[in-house]
Protein backbone atom coordinates (compact mmCIF):
# COMPACT_ATOMS: atom_id res chain seq x y z
CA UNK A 1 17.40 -7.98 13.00
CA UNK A 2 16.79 -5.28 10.09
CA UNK A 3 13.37 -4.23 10.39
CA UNK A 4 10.61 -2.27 8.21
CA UNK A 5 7.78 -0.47 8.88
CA UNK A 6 4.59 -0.68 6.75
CA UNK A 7 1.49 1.29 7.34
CA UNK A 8 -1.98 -0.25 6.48
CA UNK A 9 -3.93 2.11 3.67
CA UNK A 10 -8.14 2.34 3.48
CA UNK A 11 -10.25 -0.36 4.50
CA UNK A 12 -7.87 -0.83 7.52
CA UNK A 13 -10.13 1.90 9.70
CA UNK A 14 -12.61 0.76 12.32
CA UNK A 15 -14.45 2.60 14.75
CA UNK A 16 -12.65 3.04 17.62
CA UNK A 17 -9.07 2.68 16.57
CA UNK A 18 -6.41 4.98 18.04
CA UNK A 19 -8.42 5.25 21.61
CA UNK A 20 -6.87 3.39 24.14
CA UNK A 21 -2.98 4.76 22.87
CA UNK A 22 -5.17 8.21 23.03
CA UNK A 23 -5.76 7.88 26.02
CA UNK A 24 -2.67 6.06 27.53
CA UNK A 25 -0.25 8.03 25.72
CA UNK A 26 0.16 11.91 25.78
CA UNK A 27 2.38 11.26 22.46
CA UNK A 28 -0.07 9.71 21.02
CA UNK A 29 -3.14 12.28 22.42
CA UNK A 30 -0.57 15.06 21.12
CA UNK A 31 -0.99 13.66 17.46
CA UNK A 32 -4.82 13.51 17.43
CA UNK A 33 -4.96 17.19 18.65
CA UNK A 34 -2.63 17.96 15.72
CA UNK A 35 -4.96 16.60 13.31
CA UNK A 36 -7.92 18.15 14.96
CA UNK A 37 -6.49 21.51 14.63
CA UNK A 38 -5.09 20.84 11.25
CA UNK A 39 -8.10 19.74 9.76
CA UNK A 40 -11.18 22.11 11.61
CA UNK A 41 -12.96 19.09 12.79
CA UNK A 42 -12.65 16.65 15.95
CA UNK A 43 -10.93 13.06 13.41
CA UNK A 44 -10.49 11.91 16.86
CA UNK A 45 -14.23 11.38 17.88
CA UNK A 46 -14.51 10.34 14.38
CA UNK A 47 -12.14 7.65 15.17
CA UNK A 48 -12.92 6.67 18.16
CA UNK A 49 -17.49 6.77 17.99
CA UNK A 50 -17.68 7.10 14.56
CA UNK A 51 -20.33 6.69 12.93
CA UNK A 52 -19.05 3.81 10.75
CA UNK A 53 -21.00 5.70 7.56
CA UNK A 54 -19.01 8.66 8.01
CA UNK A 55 -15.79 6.91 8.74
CA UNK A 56 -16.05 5.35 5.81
CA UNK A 57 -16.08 8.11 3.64
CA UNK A 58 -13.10 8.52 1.50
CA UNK A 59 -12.46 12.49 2.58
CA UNK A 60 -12.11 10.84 6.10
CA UNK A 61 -10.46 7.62 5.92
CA UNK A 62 -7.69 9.08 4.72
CA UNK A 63 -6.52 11.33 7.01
CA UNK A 64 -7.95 8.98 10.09
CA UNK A 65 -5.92 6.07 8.77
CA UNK A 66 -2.66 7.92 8.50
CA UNK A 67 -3.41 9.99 12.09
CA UNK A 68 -3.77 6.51 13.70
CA UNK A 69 -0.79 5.12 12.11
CA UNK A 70 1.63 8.43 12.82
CA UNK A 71 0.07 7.92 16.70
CA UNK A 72 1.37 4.56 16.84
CA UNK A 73 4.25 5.62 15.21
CA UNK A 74 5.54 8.12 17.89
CA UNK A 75 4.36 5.40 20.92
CA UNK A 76 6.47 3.11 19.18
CA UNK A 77 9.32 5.74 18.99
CA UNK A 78 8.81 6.58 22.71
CA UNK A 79 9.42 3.02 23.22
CA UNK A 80 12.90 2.95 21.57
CA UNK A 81 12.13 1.30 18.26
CA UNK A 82 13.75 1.80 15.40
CA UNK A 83 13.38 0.77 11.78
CA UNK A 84 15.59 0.50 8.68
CA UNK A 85 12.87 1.02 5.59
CA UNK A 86 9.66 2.08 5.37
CA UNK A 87 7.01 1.43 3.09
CA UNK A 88 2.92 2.35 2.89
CA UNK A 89 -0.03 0.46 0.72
CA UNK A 90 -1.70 3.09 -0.83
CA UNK A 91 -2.73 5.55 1.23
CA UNK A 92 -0.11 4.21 3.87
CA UNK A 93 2.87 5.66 1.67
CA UNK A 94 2.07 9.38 2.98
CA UNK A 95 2.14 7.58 6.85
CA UNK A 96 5.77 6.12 5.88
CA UNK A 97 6.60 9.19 4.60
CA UNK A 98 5.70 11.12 7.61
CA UNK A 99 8.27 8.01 9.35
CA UNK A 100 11.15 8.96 6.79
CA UNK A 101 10.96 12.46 7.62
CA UNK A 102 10.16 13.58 3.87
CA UNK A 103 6.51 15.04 4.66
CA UNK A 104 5.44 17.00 8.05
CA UNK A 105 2.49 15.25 9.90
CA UNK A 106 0.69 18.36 9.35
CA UNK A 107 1.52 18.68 5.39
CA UNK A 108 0.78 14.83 5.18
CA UNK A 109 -3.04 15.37 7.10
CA UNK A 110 -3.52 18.03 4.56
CA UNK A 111 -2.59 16.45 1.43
CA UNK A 112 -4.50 12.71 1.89
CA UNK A 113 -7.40 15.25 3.09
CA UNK A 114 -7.44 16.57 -0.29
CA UNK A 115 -6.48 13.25 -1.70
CA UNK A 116 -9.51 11.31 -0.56
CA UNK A 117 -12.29 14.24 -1.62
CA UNK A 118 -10.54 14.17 -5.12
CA UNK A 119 -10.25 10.45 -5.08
CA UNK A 120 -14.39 10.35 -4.28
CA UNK A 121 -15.47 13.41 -6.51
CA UNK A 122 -13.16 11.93 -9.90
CA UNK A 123 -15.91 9.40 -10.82
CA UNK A 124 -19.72 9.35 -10.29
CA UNK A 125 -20.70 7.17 -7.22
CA UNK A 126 -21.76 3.75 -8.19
CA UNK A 127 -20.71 4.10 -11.44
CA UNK A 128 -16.83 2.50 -10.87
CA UNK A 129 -15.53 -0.08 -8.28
CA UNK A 130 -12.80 -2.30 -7.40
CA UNK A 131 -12.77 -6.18 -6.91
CA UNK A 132 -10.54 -8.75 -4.75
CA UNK A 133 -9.56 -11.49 -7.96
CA UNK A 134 -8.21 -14.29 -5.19
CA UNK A 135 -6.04 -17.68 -6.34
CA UNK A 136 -5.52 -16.30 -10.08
CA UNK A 137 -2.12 -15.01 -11.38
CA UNK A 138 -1.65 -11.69 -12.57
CA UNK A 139 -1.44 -12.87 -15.91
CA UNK A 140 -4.54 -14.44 -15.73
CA UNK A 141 -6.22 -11.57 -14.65
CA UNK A 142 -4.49 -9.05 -17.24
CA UNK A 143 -6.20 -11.64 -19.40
CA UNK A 144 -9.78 -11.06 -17.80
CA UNK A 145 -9.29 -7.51 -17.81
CA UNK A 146 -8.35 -7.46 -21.57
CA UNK A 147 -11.30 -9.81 -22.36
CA UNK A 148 -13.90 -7.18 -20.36
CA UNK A 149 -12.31 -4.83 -21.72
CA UNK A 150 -15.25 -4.17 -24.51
CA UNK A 151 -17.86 -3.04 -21.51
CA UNK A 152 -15.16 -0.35 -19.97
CA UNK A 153 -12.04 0.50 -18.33
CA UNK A 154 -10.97 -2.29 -16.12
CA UNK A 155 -7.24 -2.48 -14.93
CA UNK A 156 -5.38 -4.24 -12.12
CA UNK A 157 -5.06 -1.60 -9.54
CA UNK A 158 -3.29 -3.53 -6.45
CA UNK A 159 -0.31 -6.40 -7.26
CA UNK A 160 -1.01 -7.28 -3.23
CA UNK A 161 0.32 -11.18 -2.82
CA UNK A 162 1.21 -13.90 -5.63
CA UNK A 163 -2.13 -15.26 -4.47
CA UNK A 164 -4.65 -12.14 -3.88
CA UNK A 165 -5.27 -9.03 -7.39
CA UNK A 166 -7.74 -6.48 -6.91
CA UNK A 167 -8.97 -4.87 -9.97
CA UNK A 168 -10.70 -1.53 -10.64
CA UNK A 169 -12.95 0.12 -13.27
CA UNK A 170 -16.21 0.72 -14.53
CA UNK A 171 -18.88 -1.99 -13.00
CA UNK A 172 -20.02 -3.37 -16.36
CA UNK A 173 -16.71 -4.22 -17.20
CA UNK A 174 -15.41 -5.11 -13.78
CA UNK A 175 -18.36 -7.79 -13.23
CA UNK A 176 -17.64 -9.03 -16.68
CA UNK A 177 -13.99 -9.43 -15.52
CA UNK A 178 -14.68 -11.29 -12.33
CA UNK A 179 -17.05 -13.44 -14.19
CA UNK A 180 -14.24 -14.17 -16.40
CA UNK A 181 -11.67 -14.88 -13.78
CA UNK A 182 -14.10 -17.46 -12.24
CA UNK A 183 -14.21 -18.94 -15.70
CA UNK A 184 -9.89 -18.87 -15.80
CA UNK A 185 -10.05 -20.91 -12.40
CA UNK A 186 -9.91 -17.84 -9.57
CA UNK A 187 -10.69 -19.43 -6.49
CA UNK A 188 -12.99 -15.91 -4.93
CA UNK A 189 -13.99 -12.91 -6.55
CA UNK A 190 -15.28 -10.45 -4.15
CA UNK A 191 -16.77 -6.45 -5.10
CA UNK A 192 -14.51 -4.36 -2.71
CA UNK A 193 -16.71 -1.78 0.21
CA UNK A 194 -15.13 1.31 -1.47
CA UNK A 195 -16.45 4.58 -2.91
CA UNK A 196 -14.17 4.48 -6.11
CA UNK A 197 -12.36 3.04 -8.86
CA UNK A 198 -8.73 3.31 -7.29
CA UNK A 199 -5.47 2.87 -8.90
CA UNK A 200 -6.30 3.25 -12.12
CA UNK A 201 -6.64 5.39 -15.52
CA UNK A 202 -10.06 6.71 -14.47
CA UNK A 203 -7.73 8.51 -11.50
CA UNK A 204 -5.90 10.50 -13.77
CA UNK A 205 -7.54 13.60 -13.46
CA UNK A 206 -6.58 13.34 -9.48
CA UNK A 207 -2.89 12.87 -10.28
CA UNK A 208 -3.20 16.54 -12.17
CA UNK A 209 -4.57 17.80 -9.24
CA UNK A 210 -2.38 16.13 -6.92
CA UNK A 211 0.44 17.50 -9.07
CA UNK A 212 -0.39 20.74 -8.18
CA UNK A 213 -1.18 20.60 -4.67
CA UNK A 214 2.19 18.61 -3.95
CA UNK A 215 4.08 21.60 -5.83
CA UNK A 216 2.75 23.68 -2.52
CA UNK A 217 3.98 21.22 -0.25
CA UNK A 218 8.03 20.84 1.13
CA UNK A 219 9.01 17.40 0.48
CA UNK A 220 12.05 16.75 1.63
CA UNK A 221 14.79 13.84 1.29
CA UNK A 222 14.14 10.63 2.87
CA UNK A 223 16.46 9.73 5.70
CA UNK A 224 15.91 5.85 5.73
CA UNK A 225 14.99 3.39 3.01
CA UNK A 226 11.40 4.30 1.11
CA UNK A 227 10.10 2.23 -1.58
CA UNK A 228 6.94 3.61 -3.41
CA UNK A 229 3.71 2.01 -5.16
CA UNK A 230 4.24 3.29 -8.07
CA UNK A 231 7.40 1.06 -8.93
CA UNK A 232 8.27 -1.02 -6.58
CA UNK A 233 11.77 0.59 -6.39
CA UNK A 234 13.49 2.78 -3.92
CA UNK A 235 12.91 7.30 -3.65
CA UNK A 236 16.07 8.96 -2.94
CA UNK A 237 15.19 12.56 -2.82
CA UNK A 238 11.84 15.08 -2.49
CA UNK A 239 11.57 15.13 -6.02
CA UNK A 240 11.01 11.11 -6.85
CA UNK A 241 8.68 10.90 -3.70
CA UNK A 242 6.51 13.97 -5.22
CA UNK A 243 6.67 12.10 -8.55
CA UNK A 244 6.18 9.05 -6.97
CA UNK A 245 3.05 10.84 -5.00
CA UNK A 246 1.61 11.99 -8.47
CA UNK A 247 1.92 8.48 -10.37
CA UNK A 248 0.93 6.64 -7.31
CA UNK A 249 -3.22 8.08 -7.46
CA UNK A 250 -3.75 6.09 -11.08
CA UNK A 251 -0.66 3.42 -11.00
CA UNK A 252 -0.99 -0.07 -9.68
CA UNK A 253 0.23 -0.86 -6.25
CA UNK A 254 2.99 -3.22 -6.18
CA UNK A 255 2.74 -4.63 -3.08
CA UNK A 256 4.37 -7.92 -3.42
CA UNK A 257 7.16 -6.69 -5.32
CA UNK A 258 7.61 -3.76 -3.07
CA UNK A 259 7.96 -6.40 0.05
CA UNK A 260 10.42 -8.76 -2.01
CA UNK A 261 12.18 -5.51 -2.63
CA UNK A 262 12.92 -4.87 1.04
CA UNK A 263 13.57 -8.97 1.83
CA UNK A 264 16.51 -8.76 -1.26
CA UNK A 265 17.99 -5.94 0.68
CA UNK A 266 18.05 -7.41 3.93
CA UNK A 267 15.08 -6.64 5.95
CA UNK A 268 13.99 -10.01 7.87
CA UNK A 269 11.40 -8.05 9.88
CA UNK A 270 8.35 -6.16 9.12
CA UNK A 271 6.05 -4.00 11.84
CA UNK A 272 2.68 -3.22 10.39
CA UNK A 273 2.07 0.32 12.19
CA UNK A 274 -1.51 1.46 12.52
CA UNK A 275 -4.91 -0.10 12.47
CA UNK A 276 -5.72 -3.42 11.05
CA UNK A 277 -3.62 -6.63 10.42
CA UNK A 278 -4.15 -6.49 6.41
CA UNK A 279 -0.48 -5.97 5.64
CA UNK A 280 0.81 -8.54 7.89
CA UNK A 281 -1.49 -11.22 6.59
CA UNK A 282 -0.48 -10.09 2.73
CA UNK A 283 3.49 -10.42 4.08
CA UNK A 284 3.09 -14.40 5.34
CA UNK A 285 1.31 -14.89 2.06
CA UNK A 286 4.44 -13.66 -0.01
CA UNK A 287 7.27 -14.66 2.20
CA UNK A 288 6.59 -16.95 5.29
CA UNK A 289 10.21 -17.31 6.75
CA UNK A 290 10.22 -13.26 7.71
CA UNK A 291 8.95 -12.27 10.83
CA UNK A 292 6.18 -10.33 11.12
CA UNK A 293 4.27 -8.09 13.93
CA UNK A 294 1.34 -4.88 13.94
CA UNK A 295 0.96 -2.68 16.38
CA UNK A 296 -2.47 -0.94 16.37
CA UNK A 297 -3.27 -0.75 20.22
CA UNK A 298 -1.72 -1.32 23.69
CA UNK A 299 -2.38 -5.40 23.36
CA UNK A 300 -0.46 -5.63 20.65
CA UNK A 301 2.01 -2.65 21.73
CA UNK A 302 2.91 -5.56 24.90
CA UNK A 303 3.04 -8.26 22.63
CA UNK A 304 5.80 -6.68 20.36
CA UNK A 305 7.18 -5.62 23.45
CA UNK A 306 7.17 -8.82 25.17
CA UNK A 307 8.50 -10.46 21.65
C-alpha cells in the first residue's frame, strides 16, 4: 500500500495530548525538550496540564499542535514507517513540512509561533469568526456569502468534505450568512471556538508579515510528495512551499481536493499523525473505499501496529 501522512491543524489540541509518547518514548521526550528550548517556555506542561484557556490561545496552539504531531512523527519513524506524500490542514502543512524535510523542527516551532500571535493580533477579538456550513454545497454557500455580503467580509475559508464548508468573516455578515444557508437547505450551521477570522482576506496583512519572516527562514526542497492549501496541487521546491506558506494565511483550504489529489495519484492509505481524529473523519466523508488510521497516543500507536 502507498500511504500519506496528514497532520491535524487547530482545534485538534486537548489537554493532555503528547504525554504518554512523552513519557514512553525518549524520541518523542527529545522533541518536547526541543520546543521547550526553542520557544523559552515549558509547551510541554502546556500540553500535557494545560490550562485549557491558555491552550487555546492561538500563539500556543500552534506550535503545541505541530510539537505533538512532529513527536508522533519520529515514534512512528522509530517504528519503521514510512510514507509516500504528505499533506497538513492548515496549520498541519508546517508539521508535513517538517515530515518532507523542507522546514527544520526548530524553524517550523518558530514560524507557527509567530504565525498564531499574528493570526490573533490581525483582527480585533470578537469582532470576526468562522462558522461550520454542514450538508450545503460550496456553491450554495458562495451564494450565502455573496448574499451577506452587504453586512461585511464573509468568504469560504476551509473546502473540508463535499458535505462539511466553514466560512469566515466579520460576525454581522457571517450570522447573516449562516442564516442564509439554513434558508438554502444546510442541514447545521455551527459558530466555530476560535479567536479569528481564518483563511480569509481579513488575513492579508499576516501573509505580508509572514512573507517576511519566511524570507529569514531555509526552506528547502521537498523529498516526498507535498500538496499545499493554497491550491490543492503539488510544491516541488523551497520556493513554491514559501509561496505556498505566504498564500496559505488568507487562501481557502482545499481539503477535499487536496485528498482527491493524493487518491488520483495512487495513495490508498492515509495516517492522520498527531492529536485528534478530525482529518480521518473528513477522509471517510470524501472517499470511503481508502483506508484510513491516526496515531495520537500509544493506543492507537498498537492499533496501527497491530493493523
Amino acid at each position: 500500500m502507498k500511504y500519506a501522512f496528514v497532520f491535524p491543524g487547530q482545534g485538534s489540541q486537548y489537554v493532555n495530548m503528547g504525554y504518554d509518547l512523552y513519557q514512553k518514548y525518549p524520541v518523542a521526550k527529545k522533541i518536547f525538550q526541543r520546543a521547550n528550548d526553542i520557544l523559552g517556555f515549558d509547551l510541554a506542561q502546556l500540553c500535557f496540564e494545560g490550562p485549557e484557556e491558555s491552550l487555546r490561545e492561538t500563539k500556543n496552539t500552534q506550535p503545541a499542535v505541530l510539537t505533538v504531531s512532529v513527536a508522533c512523527l519520529a515514534v512512528l519513524a522509530e517504528h519503521g514507517f514510512s510514507f509516500y506524500a504528505v499533506a497538513g490542514h492548515s496549520l498541519g502543512e508546517y508539521s508535513a513540512l517538517v515530515a518532507s524535510g523542507s522546514l527544520s523542527f526548530e524553524d517550523a516551532v518558530c514560524l507557527v509561533r509567530r504565525r498564531g500571535i499574528l493570526m490573533q493580533e490581525a483582527v480585533p477579538a470578537g469582532t470576526g469568526g468562522m462558522a461550520a456550513i454542514i450538508g450545503l454545497d460550496k456553491d450554495s454557500v458562495q451564494k450565502a456569502c455573496n448574499e451577506a455580503g452587504g453586512l461585511g467580509a464573509v468568504e469560504i475559508a476551509n473546502l473540508n468534505s463535499p458535505e462539511q464548508v466553514v466560512i469566515a468573516g466579520e460576525m454581522p455578515a457571517v450570522n447573516k450568512a449562516m442564516q442564509i444557508a439554513k434558508e438554502k437547505g444546510a442541514r447545521r450551521c455551527v459558530l466555530l471556538p476560535v479567536s479569528a477570522p481564518f483563511h480569509c482576506s481579513l488575513m492579508k496583512p499576516v501573509g505580508k508579515e509572514m512573507e517576511r519572516v519566511l524570507s529569514q527562514v531555509a526552506v528547502e526542497d521537498p523529498v516526498c510528495d507535498v500538496v499545499c492549501n493554497a491550491t490543492a496541487g503539488f510544491v516541488h521546491n523551497g520556493e513554491e512551499v514559501r509561496n505556498a506558506l505566504i498564500h496559505q494565511v488568507f487562501s481557502p483550504v482545499r481539503w477535499t481536493e487536496s485528498v482527491e489529489l493524493l487518491i488520483n495519484t495512487g495513495i490508498d492509505g492515509f495516517v492522520e499523525v498527531g492529536p485528534g481524529r478530525v482529518l480521518t473523519g473528513l477522509i471517510r466523508r470524501i472517499n470511503k473505499n481508502v483506508q484510513t488510521a491516526n496515531v495520537q497516543d500509544c493506543k492507537s500507536l498498537s492499533k496501527l501496529l497491530a493493523s
